[in-house]
Protein backbone atom coordinates (compact mmCIF):
# COMPACT_ATOMS: atom_id res chain seq x y z
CA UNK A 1 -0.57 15.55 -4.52
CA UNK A 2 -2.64 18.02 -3.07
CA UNK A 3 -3.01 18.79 0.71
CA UNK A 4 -6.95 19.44 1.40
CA UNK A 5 -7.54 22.16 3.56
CA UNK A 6 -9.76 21.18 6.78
CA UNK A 7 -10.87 24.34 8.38
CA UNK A 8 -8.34 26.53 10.67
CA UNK A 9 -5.10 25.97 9.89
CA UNK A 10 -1.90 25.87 12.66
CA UNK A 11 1.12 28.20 11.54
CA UNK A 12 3.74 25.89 10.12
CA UNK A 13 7.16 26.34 8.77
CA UNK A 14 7.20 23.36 6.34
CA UNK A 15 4.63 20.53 6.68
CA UNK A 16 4.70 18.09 9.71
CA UNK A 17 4.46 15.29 8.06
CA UNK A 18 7.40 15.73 6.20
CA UNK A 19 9.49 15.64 9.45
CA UNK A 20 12.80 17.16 9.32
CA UNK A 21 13.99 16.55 5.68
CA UNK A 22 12.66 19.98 4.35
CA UNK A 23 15.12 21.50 6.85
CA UNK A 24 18.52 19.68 5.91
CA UNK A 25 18.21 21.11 2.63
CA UNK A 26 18.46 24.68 4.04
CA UNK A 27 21.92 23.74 5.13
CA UNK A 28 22.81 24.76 1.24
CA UNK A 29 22.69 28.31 1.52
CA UNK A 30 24.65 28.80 3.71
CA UNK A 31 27.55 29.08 0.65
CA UNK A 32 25.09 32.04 -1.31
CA UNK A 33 25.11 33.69 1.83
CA UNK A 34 29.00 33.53 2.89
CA UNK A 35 29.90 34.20 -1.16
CA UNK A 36 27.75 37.49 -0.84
CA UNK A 37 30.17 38.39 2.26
CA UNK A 38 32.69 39.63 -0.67
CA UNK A 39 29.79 42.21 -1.64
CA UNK A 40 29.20 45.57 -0.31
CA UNK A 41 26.76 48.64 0.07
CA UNK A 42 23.50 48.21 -1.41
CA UNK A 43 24.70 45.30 -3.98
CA UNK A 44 25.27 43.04 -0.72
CA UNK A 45 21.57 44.50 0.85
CA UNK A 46 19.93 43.62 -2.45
CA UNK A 47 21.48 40.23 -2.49
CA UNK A 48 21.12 39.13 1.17
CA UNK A 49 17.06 40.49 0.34
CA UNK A 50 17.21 38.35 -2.62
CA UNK A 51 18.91 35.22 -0.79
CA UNK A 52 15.84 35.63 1.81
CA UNK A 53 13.36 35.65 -0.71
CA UNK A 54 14.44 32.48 -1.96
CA UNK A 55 14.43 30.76 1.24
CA UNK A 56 10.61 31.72 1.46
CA UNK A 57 9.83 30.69 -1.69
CA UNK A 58 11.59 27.39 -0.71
CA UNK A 59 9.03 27.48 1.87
CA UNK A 60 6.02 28.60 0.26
CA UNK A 61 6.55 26.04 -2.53
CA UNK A 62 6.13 22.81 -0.06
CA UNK A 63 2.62 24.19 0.73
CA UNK A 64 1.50 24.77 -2.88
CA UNK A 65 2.03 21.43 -4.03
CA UNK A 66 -0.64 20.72 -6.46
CA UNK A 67 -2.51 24.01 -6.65
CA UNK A 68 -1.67 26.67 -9.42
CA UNK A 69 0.24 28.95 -7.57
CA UNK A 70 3.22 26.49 -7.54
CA UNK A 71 4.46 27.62 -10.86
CA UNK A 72 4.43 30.87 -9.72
CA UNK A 73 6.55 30.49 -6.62
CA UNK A 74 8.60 28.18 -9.23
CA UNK A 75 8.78 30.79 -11.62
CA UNK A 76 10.09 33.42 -8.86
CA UNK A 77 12.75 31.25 -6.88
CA UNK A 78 14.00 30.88 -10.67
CA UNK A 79 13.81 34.95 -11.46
CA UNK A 80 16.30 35.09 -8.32
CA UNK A 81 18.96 32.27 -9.55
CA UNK A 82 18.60 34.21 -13.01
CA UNK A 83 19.72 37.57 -11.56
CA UNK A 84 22.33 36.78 -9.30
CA UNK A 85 24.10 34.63 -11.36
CA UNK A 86 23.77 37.26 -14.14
CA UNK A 87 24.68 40.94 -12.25
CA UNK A 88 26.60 38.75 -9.04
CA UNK A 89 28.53 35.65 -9.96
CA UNK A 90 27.79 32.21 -11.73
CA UNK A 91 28.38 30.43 -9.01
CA UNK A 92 24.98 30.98 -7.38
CA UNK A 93 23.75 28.52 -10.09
CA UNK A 94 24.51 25.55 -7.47
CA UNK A 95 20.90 26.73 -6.23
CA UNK A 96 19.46 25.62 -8.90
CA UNK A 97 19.24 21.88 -7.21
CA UNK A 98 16.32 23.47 -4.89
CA UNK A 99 14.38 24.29 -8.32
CA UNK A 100 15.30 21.58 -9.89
CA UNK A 101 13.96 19.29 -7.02
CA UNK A 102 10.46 20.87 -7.14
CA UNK A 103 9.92 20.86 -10.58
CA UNK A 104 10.23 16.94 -10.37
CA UNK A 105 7.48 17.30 -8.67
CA UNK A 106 5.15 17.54 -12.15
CA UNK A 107 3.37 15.03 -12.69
CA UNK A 108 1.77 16.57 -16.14
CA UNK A 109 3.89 16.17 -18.73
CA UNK A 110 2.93 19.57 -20.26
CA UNK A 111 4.16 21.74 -16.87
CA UNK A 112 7.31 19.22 -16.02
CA UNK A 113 8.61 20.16 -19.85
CA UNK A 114 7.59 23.67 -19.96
CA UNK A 115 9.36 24.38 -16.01
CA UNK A 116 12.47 21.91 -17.32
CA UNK A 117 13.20 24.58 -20.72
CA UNK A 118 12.80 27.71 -18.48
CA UNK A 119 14.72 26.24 -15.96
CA UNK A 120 17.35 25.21 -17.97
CA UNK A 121 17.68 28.80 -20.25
CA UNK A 122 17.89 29.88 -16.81
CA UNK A 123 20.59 28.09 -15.65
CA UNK A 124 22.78 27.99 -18.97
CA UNK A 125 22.12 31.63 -19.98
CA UNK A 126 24.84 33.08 -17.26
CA UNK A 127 27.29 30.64 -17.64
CA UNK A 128 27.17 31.31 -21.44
CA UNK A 129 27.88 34.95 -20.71
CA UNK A 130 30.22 34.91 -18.15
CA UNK A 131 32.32 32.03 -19.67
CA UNK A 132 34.99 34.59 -21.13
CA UNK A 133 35.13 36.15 -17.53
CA UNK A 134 35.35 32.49 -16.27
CA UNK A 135 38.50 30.00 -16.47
CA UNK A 136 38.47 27.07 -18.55
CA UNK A 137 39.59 25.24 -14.61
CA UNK A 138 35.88 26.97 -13.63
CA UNK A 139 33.98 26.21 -16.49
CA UNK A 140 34.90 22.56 -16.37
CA UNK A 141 33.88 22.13 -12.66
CA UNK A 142 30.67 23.86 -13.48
CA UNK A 143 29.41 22.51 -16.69
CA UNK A 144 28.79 19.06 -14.55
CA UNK A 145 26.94 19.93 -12.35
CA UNK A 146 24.62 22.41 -14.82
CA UNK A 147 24.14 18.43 -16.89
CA UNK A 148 23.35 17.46 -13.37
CA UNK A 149 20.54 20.04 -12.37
CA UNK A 150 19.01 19.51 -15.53
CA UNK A 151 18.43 15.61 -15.84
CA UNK A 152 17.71 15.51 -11.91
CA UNK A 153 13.84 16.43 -12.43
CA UNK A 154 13.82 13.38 -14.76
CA UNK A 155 15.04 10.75 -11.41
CA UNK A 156 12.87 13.16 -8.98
CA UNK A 157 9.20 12.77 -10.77
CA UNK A 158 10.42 9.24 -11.83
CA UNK A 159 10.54 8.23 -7.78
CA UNK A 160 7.56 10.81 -7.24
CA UNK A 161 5.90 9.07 -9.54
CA UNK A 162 6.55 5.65 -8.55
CA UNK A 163 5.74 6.71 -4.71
CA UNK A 164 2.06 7.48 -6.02
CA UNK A 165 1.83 4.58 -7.98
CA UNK A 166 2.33 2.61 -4.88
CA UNK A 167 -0.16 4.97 -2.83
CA UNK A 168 -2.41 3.79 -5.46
CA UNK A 169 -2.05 0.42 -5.39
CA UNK A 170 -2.40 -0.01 -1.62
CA UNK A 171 -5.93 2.07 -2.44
CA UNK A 172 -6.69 -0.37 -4.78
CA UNK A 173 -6.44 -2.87 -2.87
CA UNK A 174 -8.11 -1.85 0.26
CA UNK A 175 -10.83 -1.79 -2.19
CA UNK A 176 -10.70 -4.95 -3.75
CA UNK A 177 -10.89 -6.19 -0.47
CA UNK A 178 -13.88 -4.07 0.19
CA UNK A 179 -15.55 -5.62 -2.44
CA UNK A 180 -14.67 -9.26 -1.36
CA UNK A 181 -15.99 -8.63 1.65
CA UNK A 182 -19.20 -7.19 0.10
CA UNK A 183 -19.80 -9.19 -2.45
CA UNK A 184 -19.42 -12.39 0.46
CA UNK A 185 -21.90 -10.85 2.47
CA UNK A 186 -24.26 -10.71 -0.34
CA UNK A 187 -23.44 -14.37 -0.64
CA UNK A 188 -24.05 -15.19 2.65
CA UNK A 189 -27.26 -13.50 2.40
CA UNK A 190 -28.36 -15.28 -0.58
CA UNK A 191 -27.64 -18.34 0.63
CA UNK A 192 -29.39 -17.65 4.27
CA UNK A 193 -32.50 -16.33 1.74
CA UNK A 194 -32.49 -19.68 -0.25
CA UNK A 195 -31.15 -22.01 2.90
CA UNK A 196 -34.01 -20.53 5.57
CA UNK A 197 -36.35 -19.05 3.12
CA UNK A 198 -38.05 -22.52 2.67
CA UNK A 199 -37.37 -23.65 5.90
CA UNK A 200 -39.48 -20.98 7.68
CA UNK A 201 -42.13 -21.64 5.22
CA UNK A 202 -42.83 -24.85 6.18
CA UNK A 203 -42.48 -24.40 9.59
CA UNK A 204 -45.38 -21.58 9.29
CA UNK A 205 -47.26 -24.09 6.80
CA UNK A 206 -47.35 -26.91 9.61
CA UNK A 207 -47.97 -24.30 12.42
CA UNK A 208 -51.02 -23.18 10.75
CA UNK A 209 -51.55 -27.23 10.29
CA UNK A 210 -51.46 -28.29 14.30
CA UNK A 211 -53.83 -25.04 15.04
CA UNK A 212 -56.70 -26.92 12.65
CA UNK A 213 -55.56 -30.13 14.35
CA UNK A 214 -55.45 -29.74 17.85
CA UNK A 215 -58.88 -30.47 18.16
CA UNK A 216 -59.43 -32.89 15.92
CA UNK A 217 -56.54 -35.41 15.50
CA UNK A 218 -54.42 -34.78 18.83
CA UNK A 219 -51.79 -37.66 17.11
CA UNK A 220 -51.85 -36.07 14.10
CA UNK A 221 -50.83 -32.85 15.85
CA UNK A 222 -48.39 -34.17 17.71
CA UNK A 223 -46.62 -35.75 14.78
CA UNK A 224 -46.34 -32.28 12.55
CA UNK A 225 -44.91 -30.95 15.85
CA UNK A 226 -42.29 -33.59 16.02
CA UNK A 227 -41.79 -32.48 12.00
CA UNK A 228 -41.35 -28.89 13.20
CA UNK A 229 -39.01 -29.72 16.02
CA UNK A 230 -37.02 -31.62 13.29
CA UNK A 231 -37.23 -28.78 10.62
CA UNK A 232 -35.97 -25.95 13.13
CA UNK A 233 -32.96 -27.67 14.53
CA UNK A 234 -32.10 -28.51 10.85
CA UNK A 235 -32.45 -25.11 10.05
CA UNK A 236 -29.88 -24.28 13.11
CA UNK A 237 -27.55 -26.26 12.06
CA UNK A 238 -27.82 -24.68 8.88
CA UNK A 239 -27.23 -21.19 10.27
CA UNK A 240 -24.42 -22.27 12.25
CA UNK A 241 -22.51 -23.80 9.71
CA UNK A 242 -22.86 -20.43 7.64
CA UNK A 243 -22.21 -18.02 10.72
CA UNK A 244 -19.13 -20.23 11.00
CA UNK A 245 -18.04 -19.94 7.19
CA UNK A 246 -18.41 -15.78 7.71
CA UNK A 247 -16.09 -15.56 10.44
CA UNK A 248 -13.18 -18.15 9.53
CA UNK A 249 -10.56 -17.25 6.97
CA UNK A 250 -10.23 -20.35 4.19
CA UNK A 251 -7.46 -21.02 2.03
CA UNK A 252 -9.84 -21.14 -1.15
CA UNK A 253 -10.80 -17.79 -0.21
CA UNK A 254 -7.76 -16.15 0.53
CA UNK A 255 -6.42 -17.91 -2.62
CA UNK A 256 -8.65 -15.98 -4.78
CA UNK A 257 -8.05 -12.67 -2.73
CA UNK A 258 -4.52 -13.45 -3.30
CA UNK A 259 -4.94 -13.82 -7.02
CA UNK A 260 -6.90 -10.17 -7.26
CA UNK A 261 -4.07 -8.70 -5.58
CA UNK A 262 -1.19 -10.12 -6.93
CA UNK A 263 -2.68 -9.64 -10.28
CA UNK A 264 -3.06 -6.00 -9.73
CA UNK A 265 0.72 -5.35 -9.03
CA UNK A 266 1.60 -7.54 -12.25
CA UNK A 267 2.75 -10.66 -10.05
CA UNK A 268 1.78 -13.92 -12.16
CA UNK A 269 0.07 -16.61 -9.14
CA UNK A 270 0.77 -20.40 -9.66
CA UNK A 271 -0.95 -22.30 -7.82
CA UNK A 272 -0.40 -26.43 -7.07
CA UNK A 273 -2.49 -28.88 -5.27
CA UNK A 274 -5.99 -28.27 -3.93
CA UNK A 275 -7.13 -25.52 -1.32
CA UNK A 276 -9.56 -27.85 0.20
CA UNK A 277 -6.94 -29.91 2.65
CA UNK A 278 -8.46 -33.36 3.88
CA UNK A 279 -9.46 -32.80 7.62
CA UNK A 280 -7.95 -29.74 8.16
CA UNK A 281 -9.31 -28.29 11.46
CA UNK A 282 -11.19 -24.64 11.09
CA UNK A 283 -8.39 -23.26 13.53
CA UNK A 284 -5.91 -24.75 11.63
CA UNK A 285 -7.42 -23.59 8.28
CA UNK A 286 -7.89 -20.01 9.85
CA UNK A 287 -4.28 -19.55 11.16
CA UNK A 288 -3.07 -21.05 7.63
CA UNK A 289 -5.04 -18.71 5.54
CA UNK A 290 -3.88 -15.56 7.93
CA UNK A 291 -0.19 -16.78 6.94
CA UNK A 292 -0.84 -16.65 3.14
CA UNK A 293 -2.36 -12.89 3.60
CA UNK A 294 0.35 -12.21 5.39
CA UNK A 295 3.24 -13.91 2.68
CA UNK A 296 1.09 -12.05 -0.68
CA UNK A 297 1.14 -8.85 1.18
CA UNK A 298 5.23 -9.32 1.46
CA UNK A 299 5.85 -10.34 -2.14
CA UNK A 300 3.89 -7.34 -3.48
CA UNK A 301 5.32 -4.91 -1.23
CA UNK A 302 9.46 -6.40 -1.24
CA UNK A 303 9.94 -8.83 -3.42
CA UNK A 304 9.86 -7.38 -6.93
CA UNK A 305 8.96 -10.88 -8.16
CA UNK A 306 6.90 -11.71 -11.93
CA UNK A 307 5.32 -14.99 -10.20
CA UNK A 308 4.47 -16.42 -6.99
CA UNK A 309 3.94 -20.02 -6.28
CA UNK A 310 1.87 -21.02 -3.74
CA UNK A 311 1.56 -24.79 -3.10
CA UNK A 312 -0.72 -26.79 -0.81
CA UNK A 313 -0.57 -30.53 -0.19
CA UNK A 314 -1.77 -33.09 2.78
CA UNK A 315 0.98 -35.47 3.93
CA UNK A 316 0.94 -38.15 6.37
CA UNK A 317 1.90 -36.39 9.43
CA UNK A 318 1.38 -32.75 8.19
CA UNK A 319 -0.49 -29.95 6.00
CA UNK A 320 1.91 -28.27 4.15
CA UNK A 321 1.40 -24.83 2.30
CA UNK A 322 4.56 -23.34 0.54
CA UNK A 323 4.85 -19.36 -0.82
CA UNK A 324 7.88 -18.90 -3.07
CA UNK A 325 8.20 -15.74 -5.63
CA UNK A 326 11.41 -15.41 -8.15
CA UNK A 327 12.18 -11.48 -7.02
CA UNK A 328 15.23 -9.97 -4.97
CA UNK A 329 15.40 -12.53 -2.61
CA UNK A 330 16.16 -12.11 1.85
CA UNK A 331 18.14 -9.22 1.38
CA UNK A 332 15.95 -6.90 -0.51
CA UNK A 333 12.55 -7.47 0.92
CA UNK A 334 13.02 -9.64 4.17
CA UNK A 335 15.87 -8.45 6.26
CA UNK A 336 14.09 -7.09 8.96
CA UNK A 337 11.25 -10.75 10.01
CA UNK A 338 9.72 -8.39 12.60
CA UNK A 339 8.73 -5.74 10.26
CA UNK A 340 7.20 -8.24 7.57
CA UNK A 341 4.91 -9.80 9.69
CA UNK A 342 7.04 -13.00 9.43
CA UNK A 343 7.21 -13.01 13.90
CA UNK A 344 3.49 -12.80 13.88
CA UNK A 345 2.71 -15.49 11.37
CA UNK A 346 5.59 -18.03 13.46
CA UNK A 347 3.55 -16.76 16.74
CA UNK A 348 0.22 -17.75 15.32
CA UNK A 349 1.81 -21.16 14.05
CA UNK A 350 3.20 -22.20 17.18
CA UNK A 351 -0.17 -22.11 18.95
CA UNK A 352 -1.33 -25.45 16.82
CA UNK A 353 2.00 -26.59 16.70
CA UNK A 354 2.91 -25.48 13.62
CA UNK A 355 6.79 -24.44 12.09
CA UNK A 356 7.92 -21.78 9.63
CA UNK A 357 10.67 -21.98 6.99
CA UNK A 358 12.37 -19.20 5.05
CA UNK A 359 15.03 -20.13 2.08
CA UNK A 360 16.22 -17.31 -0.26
CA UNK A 361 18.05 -18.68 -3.36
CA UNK A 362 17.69 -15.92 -6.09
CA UNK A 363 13.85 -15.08 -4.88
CA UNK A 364 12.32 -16.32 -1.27
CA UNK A 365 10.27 -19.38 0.12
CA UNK A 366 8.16 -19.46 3.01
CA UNK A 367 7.17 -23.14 3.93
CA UNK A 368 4.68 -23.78 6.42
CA UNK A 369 4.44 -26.74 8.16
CA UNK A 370 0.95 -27.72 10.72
CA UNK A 371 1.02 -30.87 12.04
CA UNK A 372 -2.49 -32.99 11.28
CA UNK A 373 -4.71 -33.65 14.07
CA UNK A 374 -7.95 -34.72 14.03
CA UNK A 375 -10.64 -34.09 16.52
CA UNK A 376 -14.05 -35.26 16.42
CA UNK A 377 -17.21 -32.31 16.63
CA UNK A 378 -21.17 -32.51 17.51
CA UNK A 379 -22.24 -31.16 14.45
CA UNK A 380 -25.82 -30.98 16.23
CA UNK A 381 -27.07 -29.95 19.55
CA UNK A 382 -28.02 -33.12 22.07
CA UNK A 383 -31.61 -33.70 21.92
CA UNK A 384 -32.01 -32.49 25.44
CA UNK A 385 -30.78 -29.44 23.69
């Protein structure tokens, strides 16, 4: 990942954003810097300059993520490991994790492999040398932890690499939903082209009409103004009803938003019953729909799951819309309701009266439960209107 530079940049010791972990990590030399206490004269000055040199290539190598220099400062802060564990003592091998933590970093294959031999003649070529010097007690202790040093780049890009794959995905999806909301707009446009288009026509048609008849056939006139008066509150209606399909959420909607997503994170979506519930209430519909988001957004983020059922049926005294996935279940992605979202979608229910259920029995289910009410609506103005 590389950090674009914006202008003049603050003095930093390690990046802000990586709070305080870069700093724990220094708390591991402090055993290179009490084992060079049994030095003296110039061999302890060279190694104490050598120990500091590390520590700001440590630093320098946080900030070069990405950008060529990196395998440089690699290459260095492995030129020190190499020469104190080959004219000091093997033991300064242990900071090898630091290297071996950055070069996880790689996401090419060609620089993660060519870092991983390097680092690892680095690492073996002292102990091989010194292991006559060394006791077998020594060796024994060390040779684990060298096996260690060397797979742990494999675990480190592996995470890295899973950490951008999920920075890609949210990107993804922020632009699938981009283009939902695009390509609806377009639709609603089209359809306010196609719906109004003729409408206005005819209204300008019979305009022109009364202006010829006026004069001539005052009942005439009268009657294509009646048609107009007709035509234009049709046409308001018609406006209205698609003003009101732009702003409120649907289930058939967020049902094929839902499908786009979960498809994108390899989550199969089953789907039972019909979006389109009998009488449901735009409100009801809305606050509904916001839930689902809400539930898709948790199984691709927690739940690890390879389907997702969603099911939607009309009862007698309720709606019902369930959201069930076969992943880790409540512990792994829903222990903490407030963080999920799951307190805002029972808040939302409760203002139409509507309950939330969560069962977790090797995966998780969400069942939502709005009690049907039905409320008559003007769908036209009065005529005094």
């Amino acid at each position: 990942m590389k950090r674009v530079k914006t202008g003049k940049r603050r003095f930093a010791i390690f990046p802000a954003e990586l709070g305080w972990f870069p700093y724990l990590w220094l708390i591991y030399l402090v055993l290179p810097i009490i084992n060079m206490l049994s030095e003296s004269g110039t061999k302890m000055a060279v190694g104490y300059g050598l120990i500091a040199l590390f520590t700001f290539t440590y630093r320098q190598l946080y900030f070069a993520e990405g950008e060529p220099r990196f395998f440089t400062w690699l290459g260095i802060q492995m030129s020190i490991i190499f020469i104190l564990c080959m004219w000091y003592h093997p033991s300064y091998m242990y900071m090898g994790f630091f290297t071996a933590n950055f070069i996880g970093w790689y996401t090419d294959r060609r620089n993660f492999t060519i870092s991983l031999a390097l680092f690892t003649l680095v690492q073996s070529a002292p102990l091989i040398k010194h292991a006559h010097t060394l006791g077998w007690r020594e060796l024994i202790f060390m040779i684990p932890f060298l096996l260690i040093m060397v797979m742990a780049p494999f675990g480190i890009r592996s995470l890295y690499r899973r950490q951008q794959l999920e920075k890609e995905l949210a990107q993804a999806n922020e632009q699938i939903r981009s283009l939902i909301k695009g390509e609806e707009r377009m639709r609603i446009a089209r359809d306010l082209h196609d719906t109004l288009g003729h409408t206005l026509s005819l209204i300008t048609l019979k305009s022109q009409l009364i202006e010829k008849l006026v004069d001539t056939d005052a009942e005439q006139a009268k009657l294509e103004a009646r048609e107009i008066h007709n035509t234009s509150r049709s046409a308001l209606r018609q406006v209205r009803e698609l003003v009101s399909e732009m702003r409120t959420a649907t289930l058939a909607g967020e049902l094929q938003e839902a499908r786009v997503i979960l498809n994108s994170a390899g989550i199969e979506l089953i789907c039972h019953g019909h979006p389109r519930l009998a009488g449901i209430s735009d409100l009801a519909q809305n606050i509904m729909s916001l839930c689902l988001r809400e539930a898709v957004t948790n199984v691709v983020k927690h739940s690890q799951a390879r389907t997702c059922t969603v099911t939607m049926e009309t009862g007698s005294t309720d709606w019902l819309l369930s959201i069930e996935d076969d992943g880790a279940g409540l512990q792994a992605g829903y222990d903490a309701p407030e963080k999920n979202g799951l307190r805002g979608m029972t808040e939302r229910l409760a203002l139409i009266g509507g309950t939330l259920d969560i069962e977790s029995h090797g995966g998780t289910k969400l069942t939502i439960r709005v009690p049907i009410v039905i409320k008559s609506r003007k769908e036209d103005l009065p005529d005094g209107d």
